[in-house]
C-alpha atoms as a PDB file:
ATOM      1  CA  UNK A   1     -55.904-198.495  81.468  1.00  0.00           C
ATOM      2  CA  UNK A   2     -57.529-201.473  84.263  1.00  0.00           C
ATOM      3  CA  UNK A   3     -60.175-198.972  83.865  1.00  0.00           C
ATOM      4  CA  UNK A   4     -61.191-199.151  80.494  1.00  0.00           C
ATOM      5  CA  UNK A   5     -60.021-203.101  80.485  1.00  0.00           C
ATOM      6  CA  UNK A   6     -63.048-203.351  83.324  1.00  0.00           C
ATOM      7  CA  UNK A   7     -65.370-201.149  81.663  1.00  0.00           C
ATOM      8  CA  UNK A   8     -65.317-203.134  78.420  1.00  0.00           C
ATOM      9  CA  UNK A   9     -65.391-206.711  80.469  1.00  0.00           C
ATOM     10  CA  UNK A  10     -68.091-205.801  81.939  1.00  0.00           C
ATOM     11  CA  UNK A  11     -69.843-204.543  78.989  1.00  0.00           C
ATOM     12  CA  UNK A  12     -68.984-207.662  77.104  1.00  0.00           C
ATOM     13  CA  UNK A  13     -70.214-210.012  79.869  1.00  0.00           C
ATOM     14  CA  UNK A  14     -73.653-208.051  79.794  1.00  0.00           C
ATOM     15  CA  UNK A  15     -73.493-207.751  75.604  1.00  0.00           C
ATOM     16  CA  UNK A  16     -73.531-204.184  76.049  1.00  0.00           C
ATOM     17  CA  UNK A  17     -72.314-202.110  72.545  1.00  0.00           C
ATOM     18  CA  UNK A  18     -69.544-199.204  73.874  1.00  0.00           C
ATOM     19  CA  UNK A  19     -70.138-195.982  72.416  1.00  0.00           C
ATOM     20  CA  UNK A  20     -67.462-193.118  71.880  1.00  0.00           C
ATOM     21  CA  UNK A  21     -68.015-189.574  71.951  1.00  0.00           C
ATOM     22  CA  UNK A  22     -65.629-186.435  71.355  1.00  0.00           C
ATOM     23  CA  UNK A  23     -66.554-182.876  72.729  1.00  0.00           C
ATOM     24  CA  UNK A  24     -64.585-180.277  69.696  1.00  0.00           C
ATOM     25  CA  UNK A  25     -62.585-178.184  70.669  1.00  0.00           C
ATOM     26  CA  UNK A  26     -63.003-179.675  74.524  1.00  0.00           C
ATOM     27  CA  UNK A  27     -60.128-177.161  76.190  1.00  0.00           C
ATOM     28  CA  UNK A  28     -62.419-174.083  74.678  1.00  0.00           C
ATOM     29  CA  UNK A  29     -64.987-174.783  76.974  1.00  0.00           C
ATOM     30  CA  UNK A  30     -63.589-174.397  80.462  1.00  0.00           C
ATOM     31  CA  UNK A  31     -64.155-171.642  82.000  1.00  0.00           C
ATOM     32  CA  UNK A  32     -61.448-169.729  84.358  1.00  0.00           C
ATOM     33  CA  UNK A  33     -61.600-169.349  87.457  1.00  0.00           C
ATOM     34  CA  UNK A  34     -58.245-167.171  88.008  1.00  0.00           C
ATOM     35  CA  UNK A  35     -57.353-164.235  86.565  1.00  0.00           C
ATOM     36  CA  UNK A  36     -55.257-165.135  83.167  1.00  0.00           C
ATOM     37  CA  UNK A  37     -53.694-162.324  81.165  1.00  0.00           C
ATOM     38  CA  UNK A  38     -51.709-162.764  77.393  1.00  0.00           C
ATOM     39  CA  UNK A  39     -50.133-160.390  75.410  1.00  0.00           C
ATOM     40  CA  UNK A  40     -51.846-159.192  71.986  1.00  0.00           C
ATOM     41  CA  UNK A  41     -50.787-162.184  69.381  1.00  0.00           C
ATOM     42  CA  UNK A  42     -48.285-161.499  66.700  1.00  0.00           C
ATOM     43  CA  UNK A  43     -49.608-159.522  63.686  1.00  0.00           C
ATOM     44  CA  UNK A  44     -52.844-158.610  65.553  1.00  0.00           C
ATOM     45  CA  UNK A  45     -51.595-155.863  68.205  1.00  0.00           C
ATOM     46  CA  UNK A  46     -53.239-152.656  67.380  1.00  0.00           C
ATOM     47  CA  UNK A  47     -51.392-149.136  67.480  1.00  0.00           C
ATOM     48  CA  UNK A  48     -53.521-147.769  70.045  1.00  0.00           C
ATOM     49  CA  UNK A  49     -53.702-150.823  72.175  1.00  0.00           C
ATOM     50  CA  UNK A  50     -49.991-151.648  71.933  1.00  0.00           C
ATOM     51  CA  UNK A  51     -48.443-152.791  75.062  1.00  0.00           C
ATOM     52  CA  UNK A  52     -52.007-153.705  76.337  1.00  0.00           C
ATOM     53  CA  UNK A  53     -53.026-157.322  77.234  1.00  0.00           C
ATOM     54  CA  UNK A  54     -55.942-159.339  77.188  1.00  0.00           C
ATOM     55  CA  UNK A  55     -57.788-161.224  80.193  1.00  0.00           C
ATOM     56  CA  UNK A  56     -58.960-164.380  79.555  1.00  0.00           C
ATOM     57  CA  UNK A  57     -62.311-165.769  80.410  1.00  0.00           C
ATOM     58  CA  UNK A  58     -62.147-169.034  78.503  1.00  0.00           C
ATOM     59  CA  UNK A  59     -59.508-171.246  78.657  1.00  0.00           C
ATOM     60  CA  UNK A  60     -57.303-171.605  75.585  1.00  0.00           C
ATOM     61  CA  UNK A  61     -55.118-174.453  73.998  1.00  0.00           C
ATOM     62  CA  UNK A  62     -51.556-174.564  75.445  1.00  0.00           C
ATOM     63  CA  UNK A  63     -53.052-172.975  78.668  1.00  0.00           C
ATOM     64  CA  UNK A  64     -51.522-174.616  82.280  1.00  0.00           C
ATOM     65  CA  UNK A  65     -55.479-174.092  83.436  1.00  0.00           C
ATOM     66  CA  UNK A  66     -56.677-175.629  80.239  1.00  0.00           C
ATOM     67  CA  UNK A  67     -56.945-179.189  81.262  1.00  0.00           C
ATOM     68  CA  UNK A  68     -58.870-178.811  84.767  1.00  0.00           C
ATOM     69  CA  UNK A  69     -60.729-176.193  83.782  1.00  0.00           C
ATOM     70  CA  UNK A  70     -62.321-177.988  81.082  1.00  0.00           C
ATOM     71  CA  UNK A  71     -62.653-181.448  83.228  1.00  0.00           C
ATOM     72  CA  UNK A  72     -64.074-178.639  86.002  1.00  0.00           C
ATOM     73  CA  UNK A  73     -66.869-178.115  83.126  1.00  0.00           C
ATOM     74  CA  UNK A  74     -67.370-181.858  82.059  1.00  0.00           C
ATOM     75  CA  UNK A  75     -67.286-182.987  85.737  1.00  0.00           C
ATOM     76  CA  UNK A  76     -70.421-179.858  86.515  1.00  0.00           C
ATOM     77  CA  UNK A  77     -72.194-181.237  83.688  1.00  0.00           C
ATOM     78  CA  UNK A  78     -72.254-184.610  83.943  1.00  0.00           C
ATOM     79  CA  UNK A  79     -73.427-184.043  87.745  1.00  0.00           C
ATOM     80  CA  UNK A  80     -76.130-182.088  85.862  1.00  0.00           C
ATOM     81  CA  UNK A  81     -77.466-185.493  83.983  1.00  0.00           C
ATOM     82  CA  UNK A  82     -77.064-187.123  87.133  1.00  0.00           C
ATOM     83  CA  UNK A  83     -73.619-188.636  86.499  1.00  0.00           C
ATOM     84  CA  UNK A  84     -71.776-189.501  88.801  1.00  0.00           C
ATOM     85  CA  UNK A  85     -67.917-190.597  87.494  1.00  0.00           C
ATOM     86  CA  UNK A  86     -67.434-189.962  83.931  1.00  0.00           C
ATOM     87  CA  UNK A  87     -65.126-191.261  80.739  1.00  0.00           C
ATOM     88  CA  UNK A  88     -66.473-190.190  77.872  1.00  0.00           C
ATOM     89  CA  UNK A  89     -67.450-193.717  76.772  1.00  0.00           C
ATOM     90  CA  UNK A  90     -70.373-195.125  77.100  1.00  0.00           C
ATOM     91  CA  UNK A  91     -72.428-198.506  77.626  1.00  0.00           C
ATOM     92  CA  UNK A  92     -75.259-199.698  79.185  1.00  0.00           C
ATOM     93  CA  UNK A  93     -79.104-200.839  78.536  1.00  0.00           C
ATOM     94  CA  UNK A  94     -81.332-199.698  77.441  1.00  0.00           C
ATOM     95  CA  UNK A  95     -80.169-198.207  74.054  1.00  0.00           C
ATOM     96  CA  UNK A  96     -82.627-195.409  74.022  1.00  0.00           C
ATOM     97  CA  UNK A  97     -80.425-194.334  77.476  1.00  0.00           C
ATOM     98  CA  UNK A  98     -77.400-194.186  75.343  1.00  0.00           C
ATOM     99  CA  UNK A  99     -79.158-191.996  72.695  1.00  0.00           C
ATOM    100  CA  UNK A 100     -80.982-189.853  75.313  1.00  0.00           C
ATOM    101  CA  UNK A 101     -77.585-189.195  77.010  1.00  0.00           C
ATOM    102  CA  UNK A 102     -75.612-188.490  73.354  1.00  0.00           C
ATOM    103  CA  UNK A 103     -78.368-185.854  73.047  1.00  0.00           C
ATOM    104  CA  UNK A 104     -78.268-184.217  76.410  1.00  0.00           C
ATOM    105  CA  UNK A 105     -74.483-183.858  75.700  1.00  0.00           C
ATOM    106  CA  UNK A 106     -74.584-182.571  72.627  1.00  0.00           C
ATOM    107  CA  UNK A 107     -77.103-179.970  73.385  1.00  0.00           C
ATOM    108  CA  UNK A 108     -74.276-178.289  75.709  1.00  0.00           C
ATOM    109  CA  UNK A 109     -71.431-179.337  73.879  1.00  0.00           C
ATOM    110  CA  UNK A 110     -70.324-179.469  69.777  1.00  0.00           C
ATOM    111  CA  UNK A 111     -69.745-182.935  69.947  1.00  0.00           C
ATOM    112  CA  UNK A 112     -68.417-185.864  67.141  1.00  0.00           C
ATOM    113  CA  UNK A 113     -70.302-189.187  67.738  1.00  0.00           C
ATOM    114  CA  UNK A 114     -67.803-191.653  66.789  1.00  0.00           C
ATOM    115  CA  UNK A 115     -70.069-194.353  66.876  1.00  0.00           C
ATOM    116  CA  UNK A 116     -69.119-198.139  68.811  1.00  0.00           C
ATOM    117  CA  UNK A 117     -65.747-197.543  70.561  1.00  0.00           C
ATOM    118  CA  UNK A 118     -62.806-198.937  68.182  1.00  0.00           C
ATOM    119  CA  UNK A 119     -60.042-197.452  69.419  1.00  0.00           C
ATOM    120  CA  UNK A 120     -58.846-195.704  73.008  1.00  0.00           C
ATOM    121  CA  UNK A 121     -56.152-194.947  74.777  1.00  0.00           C
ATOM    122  CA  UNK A 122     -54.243-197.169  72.605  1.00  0.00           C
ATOM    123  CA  UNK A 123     -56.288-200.068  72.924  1.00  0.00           C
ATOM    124  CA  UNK A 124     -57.936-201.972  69.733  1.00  0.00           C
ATOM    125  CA  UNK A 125     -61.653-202.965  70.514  1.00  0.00           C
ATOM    126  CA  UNK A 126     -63.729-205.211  68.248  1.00  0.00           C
ATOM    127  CA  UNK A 127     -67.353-205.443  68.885  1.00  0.00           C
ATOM    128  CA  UNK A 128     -69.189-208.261  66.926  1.00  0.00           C
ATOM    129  CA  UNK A 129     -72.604-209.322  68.248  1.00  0.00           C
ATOM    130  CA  UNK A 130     -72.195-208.496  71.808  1.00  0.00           C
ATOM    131  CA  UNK A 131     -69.012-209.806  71.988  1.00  0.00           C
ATOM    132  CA  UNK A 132     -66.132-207.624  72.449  1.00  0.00           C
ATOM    133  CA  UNK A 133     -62.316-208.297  71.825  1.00  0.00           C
ATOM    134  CA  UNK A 134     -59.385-206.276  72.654  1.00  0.00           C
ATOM    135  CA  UNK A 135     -55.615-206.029  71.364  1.00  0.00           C
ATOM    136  CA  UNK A 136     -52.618-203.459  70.906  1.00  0.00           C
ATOM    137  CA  UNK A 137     -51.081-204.570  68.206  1.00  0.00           C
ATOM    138  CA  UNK A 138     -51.224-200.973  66.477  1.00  0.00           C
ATOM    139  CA  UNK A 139     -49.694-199.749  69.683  1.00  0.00           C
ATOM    140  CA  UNK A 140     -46.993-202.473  69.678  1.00  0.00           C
ATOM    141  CA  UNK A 141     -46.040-201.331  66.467  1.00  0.00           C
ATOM    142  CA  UNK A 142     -45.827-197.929  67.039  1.00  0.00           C
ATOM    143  CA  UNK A 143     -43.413-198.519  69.812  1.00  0.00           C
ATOM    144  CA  UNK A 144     -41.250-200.743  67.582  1.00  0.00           C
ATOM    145  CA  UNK A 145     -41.049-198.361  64.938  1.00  0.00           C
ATOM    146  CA  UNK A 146     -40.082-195.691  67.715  1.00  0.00           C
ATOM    147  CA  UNK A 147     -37.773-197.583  68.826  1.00  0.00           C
ATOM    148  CA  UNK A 148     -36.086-198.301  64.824  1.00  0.00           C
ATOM    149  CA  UNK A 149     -36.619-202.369  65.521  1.00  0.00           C
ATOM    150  CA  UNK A 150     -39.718-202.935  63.422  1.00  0.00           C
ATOM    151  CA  UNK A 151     -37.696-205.037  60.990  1.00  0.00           C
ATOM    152  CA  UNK A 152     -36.064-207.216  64.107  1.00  0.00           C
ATOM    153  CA  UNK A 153     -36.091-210.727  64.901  1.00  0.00           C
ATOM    154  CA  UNK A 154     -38.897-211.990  67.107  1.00  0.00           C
ATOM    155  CA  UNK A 155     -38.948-215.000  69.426  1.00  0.00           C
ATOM    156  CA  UNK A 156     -41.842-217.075  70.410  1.00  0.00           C
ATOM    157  CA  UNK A 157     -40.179-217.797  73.898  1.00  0.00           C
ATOM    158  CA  UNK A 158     -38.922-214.990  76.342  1.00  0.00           C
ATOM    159  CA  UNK A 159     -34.708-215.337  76.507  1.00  0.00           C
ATOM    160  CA  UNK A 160     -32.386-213.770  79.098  1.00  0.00           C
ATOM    161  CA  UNK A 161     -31.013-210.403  78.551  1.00  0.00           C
ATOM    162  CA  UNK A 162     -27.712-210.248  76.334  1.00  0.00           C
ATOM    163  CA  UNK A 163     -28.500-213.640  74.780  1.00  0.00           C
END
């Protein structure tokens, strides 16, 4: 979270925009590097094959080895475009950098351009001439709601506990 907080201050102080990106389907593209077996699904196991499994050379959704093995793959590309940390949001100047990278990426990966960054990691961002504003209100609420006292009383001043 400090991260993102000093990625968009510093973005702000230079009047950067923040773009956000979204790779589909992101867990699909890590490859394995272990051997990973699963049984035939429900409803698709053939007569012949039954009792058979599969080996997996692409990781799947709900996989343990999903997760790294797709960051594996993100971290091995961005190296590739001469990255050298990563966060799938972007800034920076010149605009036509921003656009050349957003290409690059999506020539390797099915990607959704989301456009200026508006919302991550629970975190509101408004960007309005180069200026850029944060809040979690949304994410305030969602935790009050969660926690059934949405319809509470609220204080302006902090009061000791059991007052």
């Amino acid at each position: 979270m400090e991260t993102i907080r000093l990625l968009l201050a510093i973005a702000a102080n230079n009047k950067w925009e923040v773009h956000h990106l979204d790779v589909k389907s992101a867990f699909l593209h890590g490859d394995l590097k272990e051997e990973v077996y699963v049984t035939q699904p429900e409803g698709f196991v053939k007569r012949q094959d039954n009792g058979k499994v599969y080996r997996l050379i692409k990781a799947l959704y709900g996989l343990r080895q999903a997760p790294r093995a797709w960051n594996i793959k993100l971290d091995n590309t961005l190296k590739s475009l001469d990255f050298k940390k990563y966060d799938l949001i972007i800034t920076g100047t010149p605009k036509k950098e921003i656009n050349k990278f957003k290409a690059q990426m999506e020539e390797k990966f099915e990607m959704s351009d989301l456009g200026l960054l508006a919302y991550y990691l629970g975190i509101e961002v408004t960007q309005t001439n180069g200026d850029i504003s944060i809040k979690q209100s949304a994410y305030g609420n969602k935790i009050l709601k969660e926690a059934r006292m949405i319809d509470c009383n609220e204080t302006l001043i902090p009061m000791d506990p059991g007052t």
